[in-house]
PDB file of N, CA and C in Angstrom:
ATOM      1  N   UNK A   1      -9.665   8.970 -12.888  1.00  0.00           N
ATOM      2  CA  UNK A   1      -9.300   7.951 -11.926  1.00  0.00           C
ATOM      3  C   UNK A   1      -7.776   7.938 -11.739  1.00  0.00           C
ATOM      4  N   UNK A   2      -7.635   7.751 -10.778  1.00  0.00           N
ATOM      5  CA  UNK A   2      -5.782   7.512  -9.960  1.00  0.00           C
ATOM      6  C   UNK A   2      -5.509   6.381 -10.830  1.00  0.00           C
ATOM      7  N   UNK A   3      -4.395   6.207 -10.752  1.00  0.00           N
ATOM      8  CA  UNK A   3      -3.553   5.154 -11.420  1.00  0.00           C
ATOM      9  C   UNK A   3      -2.494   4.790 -10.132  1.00  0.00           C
ATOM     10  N   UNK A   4      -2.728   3.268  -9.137  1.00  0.00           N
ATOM     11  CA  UNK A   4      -1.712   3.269  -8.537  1.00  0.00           C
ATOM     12  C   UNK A   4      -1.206   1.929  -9.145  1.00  0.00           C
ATOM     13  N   UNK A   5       0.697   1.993  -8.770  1.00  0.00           N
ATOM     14  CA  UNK A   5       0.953   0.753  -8.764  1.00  0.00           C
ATOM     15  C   UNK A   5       0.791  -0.575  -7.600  1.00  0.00           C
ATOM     16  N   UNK A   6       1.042  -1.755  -7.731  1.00  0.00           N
ATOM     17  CA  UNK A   6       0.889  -2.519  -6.887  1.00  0.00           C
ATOM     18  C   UNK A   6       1.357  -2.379  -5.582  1.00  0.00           C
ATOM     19  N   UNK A   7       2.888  -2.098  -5.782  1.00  0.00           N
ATOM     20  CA  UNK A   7       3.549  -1.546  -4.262  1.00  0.00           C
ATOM     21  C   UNK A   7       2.888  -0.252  -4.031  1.00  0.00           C
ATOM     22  N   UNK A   8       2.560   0.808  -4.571  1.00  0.00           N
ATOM     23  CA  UNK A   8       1.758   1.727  -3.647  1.00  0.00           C
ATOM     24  C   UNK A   8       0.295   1.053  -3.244  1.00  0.00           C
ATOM     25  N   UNK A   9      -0.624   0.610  -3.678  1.00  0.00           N
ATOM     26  CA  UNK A   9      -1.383   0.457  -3.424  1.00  0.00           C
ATOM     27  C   UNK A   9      -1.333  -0.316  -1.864  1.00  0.00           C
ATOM     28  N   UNK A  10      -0.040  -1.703  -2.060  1.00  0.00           N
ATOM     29  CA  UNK A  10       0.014  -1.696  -0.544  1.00  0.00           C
ATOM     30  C   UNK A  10       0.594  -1.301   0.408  1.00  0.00           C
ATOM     31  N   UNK A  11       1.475  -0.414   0.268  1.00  0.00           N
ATOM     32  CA  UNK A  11       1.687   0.828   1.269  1.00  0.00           C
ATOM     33  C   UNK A  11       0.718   1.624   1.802  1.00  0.00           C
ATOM     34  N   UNK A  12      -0.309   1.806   0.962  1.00  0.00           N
ATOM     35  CA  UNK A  12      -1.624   2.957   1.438  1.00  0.00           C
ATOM     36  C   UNK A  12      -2.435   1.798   2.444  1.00  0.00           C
ATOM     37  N   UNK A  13      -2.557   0.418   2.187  1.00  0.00           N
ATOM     38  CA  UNK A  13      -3.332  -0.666   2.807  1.00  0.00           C
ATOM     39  C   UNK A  13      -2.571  -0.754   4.136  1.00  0.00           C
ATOM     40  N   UNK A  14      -1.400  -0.909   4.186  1.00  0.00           N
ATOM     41  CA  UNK A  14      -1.032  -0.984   4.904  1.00  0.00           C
ATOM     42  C   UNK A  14      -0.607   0.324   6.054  1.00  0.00           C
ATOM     43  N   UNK A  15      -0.556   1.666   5.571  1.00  0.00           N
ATOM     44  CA  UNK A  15      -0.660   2.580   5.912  1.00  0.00           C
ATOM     45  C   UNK A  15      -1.692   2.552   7.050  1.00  0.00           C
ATOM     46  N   UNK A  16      -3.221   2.396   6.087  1.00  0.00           N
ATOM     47  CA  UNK A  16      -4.147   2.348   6.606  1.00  0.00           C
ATOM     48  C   UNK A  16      -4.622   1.409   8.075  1.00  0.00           C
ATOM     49  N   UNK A  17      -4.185   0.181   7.626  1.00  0.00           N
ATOM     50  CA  UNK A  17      -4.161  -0.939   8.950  1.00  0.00           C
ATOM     51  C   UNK A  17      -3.370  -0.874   9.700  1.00  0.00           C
ATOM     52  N   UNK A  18      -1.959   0.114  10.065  1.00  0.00           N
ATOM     53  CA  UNK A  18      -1.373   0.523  11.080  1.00  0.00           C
ATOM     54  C   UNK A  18      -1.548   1.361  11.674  1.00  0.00           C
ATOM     55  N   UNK A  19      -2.236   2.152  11.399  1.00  0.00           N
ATOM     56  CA  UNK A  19      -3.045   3.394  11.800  1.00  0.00           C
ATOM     57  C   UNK A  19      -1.830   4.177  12.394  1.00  0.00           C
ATOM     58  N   UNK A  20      -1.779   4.448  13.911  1.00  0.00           N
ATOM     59  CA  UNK A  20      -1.371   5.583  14.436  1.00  0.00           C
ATOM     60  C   UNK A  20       0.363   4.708  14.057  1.00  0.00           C
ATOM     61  N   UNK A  21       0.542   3.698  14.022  1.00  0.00           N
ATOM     62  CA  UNK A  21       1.908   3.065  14.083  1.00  0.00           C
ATOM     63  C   UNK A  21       3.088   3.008  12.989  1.00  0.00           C
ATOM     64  N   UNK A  22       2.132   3.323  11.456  1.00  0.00           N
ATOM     65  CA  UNK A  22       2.849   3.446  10.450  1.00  0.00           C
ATOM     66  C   UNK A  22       4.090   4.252  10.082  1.00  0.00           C
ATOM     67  N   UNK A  23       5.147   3.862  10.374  1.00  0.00           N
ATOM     68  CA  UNK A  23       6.686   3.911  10.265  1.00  0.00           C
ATOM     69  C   UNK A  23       6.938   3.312   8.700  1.00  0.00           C
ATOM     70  N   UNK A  24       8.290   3.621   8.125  1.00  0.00           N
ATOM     71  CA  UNK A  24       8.777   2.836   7.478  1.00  0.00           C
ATOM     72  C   UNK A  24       9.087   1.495   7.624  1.00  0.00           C
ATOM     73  N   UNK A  25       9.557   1.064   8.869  1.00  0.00           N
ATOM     74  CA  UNK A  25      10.110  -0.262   8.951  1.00  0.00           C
ATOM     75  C   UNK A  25       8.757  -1.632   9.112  1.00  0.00           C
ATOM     76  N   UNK A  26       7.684  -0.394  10.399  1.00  0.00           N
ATOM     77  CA  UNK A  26       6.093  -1.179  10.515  1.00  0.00           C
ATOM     78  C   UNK A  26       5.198  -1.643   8.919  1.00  0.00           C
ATOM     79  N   UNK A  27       5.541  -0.469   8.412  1.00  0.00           N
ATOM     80  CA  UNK A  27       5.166  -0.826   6.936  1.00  0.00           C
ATOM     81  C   UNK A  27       5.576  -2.042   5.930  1.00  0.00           C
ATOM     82  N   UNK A  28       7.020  -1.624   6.015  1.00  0.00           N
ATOM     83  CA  UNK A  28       7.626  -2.926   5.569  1.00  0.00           C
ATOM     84  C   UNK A  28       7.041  -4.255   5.970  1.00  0.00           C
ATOM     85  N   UNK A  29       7.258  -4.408   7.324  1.00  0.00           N
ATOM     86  CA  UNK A  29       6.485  -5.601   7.750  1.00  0.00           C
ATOM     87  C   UNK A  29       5.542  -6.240   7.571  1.00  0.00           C
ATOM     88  N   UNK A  30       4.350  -5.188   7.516  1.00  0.00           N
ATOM     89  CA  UNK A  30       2.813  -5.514   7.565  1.00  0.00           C
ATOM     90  C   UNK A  30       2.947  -6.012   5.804  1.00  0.00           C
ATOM     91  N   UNK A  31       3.830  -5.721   5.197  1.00  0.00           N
ATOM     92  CA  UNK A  31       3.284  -5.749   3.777  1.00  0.00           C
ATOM     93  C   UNK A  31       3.716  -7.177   3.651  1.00  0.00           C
ATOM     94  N   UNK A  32       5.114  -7.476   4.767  1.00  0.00           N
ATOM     95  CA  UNK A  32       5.601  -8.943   4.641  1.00  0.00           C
ATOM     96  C   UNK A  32       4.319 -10.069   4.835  1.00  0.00           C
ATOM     97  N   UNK A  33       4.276  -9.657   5.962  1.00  0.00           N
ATOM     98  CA  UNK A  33       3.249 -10.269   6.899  1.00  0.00           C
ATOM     99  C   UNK A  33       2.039 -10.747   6.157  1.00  0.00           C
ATOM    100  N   UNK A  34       1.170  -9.930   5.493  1.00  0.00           N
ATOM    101  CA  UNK A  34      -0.043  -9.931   4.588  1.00  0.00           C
ATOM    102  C   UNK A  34       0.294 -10.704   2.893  1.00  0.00           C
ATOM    103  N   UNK A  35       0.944  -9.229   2.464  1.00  0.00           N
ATOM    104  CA  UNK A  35       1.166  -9.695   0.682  1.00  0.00           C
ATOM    105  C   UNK A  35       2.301 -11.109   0.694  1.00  0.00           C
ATOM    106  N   UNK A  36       3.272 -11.138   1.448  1.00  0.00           N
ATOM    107  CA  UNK A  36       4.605 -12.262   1.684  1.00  0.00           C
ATOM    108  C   UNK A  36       5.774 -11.631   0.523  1.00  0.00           C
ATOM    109  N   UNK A  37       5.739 -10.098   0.519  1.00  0.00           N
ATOM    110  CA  UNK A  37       6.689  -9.026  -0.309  1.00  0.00           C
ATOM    111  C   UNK A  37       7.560  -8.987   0.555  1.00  0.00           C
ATOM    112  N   UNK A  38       9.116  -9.191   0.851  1.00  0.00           N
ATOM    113  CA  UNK A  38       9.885  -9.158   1.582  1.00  0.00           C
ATOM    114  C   UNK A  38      10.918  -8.114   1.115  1.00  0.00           C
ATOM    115  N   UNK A  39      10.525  -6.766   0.664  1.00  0.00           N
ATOM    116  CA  UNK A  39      11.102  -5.585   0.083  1.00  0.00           C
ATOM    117  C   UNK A  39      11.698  -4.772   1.411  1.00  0.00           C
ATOM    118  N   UNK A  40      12.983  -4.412   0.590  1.00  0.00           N
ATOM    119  CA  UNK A  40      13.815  -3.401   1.476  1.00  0.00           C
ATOM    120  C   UNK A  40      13.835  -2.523   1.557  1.00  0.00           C
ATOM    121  N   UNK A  41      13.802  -1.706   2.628  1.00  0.00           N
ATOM    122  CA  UNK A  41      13.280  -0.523   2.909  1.00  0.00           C
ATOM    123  C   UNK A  41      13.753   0.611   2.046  1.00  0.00           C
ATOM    124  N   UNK A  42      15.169   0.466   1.035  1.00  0.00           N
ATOM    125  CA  UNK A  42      14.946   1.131   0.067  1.00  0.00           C
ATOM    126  C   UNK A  42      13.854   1.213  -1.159  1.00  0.00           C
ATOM    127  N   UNK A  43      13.083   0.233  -1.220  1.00  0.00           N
ATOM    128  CA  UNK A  43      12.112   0.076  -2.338  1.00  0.00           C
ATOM    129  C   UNK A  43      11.361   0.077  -1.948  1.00  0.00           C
ATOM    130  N   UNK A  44      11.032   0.303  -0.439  1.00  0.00           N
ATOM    131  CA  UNK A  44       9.669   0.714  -0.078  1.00  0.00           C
ATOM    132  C   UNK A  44       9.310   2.113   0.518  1.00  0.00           C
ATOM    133  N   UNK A  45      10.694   2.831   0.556  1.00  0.00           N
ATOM    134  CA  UNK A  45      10.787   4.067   0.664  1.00  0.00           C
ATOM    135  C   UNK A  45      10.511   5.413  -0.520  1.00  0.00           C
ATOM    136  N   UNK A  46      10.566   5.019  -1.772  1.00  0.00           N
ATOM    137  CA  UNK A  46      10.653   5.440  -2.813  1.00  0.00           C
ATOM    138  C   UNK A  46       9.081   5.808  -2.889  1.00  0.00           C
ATOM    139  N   UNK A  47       8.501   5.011  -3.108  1.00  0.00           N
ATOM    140  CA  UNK A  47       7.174   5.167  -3.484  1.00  0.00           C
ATOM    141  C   UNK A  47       6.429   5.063  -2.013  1.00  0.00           C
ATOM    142  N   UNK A  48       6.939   5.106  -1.474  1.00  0.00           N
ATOM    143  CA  UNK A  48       6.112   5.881   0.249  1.00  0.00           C
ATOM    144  C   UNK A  48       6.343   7.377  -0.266  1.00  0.00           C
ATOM    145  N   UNK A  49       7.649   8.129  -0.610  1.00  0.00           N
ATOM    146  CA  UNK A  49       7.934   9.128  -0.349  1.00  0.00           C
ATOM    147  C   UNK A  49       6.759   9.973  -1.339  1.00  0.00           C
ATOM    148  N   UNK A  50       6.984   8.981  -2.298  1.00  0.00           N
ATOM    149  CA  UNK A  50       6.074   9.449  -3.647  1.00  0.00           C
ATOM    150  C   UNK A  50       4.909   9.877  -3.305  1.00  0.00           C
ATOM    151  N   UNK A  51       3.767   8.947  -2.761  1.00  0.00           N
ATOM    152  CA  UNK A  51       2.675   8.940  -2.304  1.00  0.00           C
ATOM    153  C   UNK A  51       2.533   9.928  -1.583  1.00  0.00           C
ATOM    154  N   UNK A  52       3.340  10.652  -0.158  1.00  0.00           N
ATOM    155  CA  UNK A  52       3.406  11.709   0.444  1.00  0.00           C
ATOM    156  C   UNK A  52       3.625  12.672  -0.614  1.00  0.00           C
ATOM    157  N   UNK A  53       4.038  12.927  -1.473  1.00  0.00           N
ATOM    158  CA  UNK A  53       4.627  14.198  -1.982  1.00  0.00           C
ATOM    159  C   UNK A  53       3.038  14.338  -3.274  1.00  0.00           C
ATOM    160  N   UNK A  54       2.737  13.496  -3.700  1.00  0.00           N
ATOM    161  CA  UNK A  54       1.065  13.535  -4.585  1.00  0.00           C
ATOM    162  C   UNK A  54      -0.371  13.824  -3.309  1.00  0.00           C
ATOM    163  N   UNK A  55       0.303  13.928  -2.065  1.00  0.00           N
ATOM    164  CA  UNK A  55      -0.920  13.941  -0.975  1.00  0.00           C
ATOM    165  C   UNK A  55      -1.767  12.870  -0.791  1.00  0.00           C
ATOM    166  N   UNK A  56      -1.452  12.042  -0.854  1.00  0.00           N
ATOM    167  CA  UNK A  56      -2.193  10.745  -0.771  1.00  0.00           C
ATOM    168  C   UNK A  56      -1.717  10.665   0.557  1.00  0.00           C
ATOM    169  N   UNK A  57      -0.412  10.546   1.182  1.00  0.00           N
ATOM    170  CA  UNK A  57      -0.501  10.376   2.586  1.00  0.00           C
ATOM    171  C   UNK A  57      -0.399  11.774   3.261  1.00  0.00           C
ATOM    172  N   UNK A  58      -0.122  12.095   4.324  1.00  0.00           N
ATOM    173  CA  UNK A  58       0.207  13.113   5.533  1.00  0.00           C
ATOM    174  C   UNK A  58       1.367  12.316   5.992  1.00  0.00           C
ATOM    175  N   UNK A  59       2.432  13.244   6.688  1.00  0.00           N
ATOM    176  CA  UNK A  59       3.613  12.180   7.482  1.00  0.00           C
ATOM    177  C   UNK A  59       3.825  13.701   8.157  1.00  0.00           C
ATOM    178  N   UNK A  60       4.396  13.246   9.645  1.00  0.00           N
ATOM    179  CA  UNK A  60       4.607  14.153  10.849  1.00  0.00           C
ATOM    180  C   UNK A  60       6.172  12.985  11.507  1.00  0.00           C
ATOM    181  N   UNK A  61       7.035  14.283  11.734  1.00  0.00           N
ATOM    182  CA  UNK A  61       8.039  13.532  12.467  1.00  0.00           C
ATOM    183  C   UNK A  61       7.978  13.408  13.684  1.00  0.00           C
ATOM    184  N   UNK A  62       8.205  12.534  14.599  1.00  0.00           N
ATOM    185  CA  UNK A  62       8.350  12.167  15.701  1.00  0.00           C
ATOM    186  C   UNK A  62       9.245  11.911  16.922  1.00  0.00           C
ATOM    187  N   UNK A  63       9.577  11.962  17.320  1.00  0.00           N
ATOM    188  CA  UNK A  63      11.113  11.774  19.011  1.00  0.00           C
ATOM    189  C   UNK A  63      10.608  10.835  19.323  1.00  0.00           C
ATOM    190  N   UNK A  64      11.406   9.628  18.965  1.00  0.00           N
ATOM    191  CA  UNK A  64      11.013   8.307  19.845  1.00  0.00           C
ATOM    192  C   UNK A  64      12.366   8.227  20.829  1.00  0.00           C
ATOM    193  N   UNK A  65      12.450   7.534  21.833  1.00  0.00           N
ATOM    194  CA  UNK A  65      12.995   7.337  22.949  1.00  0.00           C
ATOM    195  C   UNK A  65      14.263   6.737  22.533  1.00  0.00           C
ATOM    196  N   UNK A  66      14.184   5.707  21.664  1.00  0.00           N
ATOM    197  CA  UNK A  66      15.229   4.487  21.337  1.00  0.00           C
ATOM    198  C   UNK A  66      16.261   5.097  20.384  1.00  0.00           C
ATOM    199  N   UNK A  67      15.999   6.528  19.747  1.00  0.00           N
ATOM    200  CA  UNK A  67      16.358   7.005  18.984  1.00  0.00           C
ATOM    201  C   UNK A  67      16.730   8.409  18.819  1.00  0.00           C
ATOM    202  N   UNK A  68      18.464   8.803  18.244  1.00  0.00           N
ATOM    203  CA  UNK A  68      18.421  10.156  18.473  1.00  0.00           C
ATOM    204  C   UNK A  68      17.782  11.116  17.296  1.00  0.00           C
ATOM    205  N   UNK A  69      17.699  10.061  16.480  1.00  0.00           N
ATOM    206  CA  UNK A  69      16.779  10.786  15.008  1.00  0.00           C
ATOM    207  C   UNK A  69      15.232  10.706  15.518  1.00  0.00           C
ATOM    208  N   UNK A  70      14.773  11.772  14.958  1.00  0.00           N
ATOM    209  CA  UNK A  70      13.170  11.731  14.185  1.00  0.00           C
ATOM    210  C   UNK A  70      12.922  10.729  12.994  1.00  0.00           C
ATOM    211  N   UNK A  71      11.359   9.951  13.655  1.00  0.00           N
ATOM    212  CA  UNK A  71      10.816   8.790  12.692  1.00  0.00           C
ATOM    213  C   UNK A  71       9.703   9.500  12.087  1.00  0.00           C
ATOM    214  N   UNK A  72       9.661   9.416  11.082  1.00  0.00           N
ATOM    215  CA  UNK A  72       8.428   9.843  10.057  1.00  0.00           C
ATOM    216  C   UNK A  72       7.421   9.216   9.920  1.00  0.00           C
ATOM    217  N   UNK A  73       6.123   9.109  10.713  1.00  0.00           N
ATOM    218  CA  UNK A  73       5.141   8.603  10.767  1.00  0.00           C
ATOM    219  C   UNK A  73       4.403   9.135   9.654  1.00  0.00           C
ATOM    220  N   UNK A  74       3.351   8.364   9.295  1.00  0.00           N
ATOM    221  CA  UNK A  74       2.200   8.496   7.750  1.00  0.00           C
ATOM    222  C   UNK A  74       0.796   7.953   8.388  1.00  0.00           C
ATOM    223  N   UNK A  75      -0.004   8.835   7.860  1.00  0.00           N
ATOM    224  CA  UNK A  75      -1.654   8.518   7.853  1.00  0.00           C
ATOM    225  C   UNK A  75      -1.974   8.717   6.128  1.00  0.00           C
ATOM    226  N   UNK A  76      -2.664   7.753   5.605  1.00  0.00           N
ATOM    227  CA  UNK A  76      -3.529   7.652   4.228  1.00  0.00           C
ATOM    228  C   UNK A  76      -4.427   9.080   4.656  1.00  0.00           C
ATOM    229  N   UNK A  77      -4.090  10.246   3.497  1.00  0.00           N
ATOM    230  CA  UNK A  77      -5.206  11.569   3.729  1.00  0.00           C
ATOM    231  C   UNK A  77      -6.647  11.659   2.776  1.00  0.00           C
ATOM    232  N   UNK A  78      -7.600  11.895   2.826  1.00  0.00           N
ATOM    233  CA  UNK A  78      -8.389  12.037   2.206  1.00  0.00           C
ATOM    234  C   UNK A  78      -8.074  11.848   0.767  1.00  0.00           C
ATOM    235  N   UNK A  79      -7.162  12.092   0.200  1.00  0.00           N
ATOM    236  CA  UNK A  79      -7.288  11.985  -1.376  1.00  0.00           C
ATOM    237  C   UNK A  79      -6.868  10.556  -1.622  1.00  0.00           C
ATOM    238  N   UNK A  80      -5.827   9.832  -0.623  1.00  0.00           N
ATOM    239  CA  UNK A  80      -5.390   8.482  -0.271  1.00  0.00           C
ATOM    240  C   UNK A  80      -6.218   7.848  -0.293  1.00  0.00           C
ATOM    241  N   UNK A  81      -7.652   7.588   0.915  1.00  0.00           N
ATOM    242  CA  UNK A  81      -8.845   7.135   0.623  1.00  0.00           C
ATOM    243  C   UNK A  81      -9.575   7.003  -0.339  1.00  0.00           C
ATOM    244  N   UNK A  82      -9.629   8.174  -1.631  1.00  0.00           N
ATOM    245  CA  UNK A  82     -10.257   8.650  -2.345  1.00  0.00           C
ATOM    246  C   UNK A  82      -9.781   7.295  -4.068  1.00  0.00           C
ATOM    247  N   UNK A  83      -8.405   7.631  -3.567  1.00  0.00           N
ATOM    248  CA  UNK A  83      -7.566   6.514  -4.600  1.00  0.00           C
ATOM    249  C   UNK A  83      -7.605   4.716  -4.140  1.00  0.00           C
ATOM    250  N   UNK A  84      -7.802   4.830  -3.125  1.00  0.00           N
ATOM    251  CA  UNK A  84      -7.749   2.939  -2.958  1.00  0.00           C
ATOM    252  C   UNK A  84      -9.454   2.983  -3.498  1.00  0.00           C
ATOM    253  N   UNK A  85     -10.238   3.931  -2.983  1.00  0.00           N
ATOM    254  CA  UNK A  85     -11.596   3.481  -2.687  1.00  0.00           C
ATOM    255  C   UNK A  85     -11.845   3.565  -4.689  1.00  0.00           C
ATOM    256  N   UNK A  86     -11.123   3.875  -5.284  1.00  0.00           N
ATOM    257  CA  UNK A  86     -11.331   4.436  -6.998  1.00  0.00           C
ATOM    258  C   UNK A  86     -10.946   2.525  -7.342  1.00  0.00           C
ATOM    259  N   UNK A  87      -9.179   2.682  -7.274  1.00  0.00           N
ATOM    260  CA  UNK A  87      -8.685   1.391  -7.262  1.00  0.00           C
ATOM    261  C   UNK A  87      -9.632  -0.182  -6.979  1.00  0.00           C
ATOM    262  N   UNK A  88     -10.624   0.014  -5.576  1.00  0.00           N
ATOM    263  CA  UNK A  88     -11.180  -1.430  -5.568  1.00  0.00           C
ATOM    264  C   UNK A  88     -12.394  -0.960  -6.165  1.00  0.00           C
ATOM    265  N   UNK A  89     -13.042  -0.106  -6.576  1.00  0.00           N
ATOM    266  CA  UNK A  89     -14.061  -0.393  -7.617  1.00  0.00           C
ATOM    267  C   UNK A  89     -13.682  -1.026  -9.098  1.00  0.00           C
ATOM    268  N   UNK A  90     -12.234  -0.260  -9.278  1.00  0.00           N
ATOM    269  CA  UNK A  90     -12.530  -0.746 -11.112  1.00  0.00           C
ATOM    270  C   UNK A  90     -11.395  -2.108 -11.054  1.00  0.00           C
ATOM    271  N   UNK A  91     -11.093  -2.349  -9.774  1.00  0.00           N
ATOM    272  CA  UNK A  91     -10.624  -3.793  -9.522  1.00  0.00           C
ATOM    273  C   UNK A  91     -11.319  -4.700  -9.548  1.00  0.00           C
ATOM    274  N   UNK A  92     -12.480  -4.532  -8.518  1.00  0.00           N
ATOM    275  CA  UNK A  92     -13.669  -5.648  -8.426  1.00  0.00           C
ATOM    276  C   UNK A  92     -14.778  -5.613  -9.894  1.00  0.00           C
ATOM    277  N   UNK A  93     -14.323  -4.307 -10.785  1.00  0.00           N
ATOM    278  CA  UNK A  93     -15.648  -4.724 -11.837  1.00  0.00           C
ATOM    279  C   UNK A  93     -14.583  -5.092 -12.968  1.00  0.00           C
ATOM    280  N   UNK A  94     -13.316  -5.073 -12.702  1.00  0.00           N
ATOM    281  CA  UNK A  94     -12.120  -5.862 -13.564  1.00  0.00           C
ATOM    282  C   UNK A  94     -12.476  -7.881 -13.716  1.00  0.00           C
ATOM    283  N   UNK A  95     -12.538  -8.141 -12.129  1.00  0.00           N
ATOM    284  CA  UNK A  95     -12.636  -9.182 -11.952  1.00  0.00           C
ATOM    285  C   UNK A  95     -14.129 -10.065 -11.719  1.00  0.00           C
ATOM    286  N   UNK A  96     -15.232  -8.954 -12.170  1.00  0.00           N
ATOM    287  CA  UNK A  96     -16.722  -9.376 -12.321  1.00  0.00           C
ATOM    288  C   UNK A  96     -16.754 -10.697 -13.168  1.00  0.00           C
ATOM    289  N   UNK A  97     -17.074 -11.736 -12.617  1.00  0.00           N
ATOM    290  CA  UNK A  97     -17.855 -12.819 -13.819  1.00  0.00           C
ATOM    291  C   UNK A  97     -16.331 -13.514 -13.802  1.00  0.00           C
ATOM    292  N   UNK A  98     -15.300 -13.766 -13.370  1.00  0.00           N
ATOM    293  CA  UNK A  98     -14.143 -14.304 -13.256  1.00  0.00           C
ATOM    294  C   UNK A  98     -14.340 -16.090 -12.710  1.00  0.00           C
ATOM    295  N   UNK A  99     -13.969 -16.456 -13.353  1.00  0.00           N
ATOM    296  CA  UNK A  99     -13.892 -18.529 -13.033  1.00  0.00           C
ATOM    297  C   UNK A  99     -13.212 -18.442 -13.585  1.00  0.00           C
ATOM    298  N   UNK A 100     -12.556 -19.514 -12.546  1.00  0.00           N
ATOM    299  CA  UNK A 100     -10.863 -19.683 -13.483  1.00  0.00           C
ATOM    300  C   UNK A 100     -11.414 -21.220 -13.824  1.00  0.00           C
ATOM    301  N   UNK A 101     -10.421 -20.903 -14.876  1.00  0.00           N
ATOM    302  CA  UNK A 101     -11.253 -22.531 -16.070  1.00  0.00           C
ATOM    303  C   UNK A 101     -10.527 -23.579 -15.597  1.00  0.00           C
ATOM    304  N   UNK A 102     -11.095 -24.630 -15.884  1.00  0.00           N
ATOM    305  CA  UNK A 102     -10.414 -25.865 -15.672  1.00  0.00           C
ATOM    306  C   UNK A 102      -9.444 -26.162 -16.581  1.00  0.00           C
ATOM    307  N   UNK A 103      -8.339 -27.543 -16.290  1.00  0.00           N
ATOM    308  CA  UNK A 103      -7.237 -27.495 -17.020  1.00  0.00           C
ATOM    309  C   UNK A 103      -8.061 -27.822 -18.458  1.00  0.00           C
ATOM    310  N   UNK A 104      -8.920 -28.615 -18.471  1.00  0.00           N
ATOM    311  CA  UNK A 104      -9.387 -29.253 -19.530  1.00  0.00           C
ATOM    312  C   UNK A 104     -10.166 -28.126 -20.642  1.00  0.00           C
ATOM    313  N   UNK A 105     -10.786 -27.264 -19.882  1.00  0.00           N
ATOM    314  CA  UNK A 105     -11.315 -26.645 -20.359  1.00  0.00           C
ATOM    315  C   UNK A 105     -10.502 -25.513 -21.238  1.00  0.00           C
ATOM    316  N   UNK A 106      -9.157 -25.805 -20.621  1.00  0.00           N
ATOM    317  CA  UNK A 106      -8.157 -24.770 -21.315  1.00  0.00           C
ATOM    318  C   UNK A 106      -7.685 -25.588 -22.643  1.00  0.00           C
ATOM    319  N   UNK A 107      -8.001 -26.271 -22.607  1.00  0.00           N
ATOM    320  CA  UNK A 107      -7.152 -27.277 -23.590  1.00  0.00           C
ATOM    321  C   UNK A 107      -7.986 -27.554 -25.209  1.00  0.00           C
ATOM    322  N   UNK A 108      -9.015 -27.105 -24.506  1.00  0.00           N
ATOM    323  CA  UNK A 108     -10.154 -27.015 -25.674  1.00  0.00           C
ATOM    324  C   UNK A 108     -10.040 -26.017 -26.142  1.00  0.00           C
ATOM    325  N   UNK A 109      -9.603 -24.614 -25.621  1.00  0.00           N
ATOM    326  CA  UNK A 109      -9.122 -23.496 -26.583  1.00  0.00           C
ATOM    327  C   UNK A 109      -8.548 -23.210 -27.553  1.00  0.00           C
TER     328      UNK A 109
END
């Protein structure tokens, strides 16, 4: 089984839910937007790059209009899929049978 960390894991989520749009900066956002992680694009660049370079993502550069540089777009690749879809199994049988106790009930411990 993959081993991801938290910030990769939502880079690949978010990867995934931007589909054709996933940029660095779109990424950033969506992760704001969703998780409420307000990380700078240096710390979310690191372990983007990572993830591309283990094949978990694909990235193709691009000519956008607004810009005289190339933007590096990302799609989650088959082995990407392969790792979230690993990740929410032994997440959800992590958190099988989970109630969070009452205060009282903590107190009796």
């Amino acid at each position: 089984m993959v081993e991801l960390t938290r910030k990769e894991e939502q880079i690949l989520l978010a990867v995934h839910f931007l589909s054709t749009n996933a940029f660095l900066n779109t990424i950033r956002e969506r992760i704001k937007q969703y998780a409420g992680k307000n990380y700078s694009l240096g710390t979310i660049y690191v372990p983007l790059n990572r993830l591309d370079m283990k094949g978990y993502l694909e990235s193709h550069l691009k000519k956008v209009k607004s810009s005289n540089k190339p933007v590096r777009y990302y799609k989650v690749s088959p082995e990407g899929y392969e790792a979230l879809a690993d990740l929410k199994t032994s997440t959800e049988k992590m958190w099988q049978g989970f109630v969070q106790p009452t205060l009282k009930e903590e107190e009796n411990r």
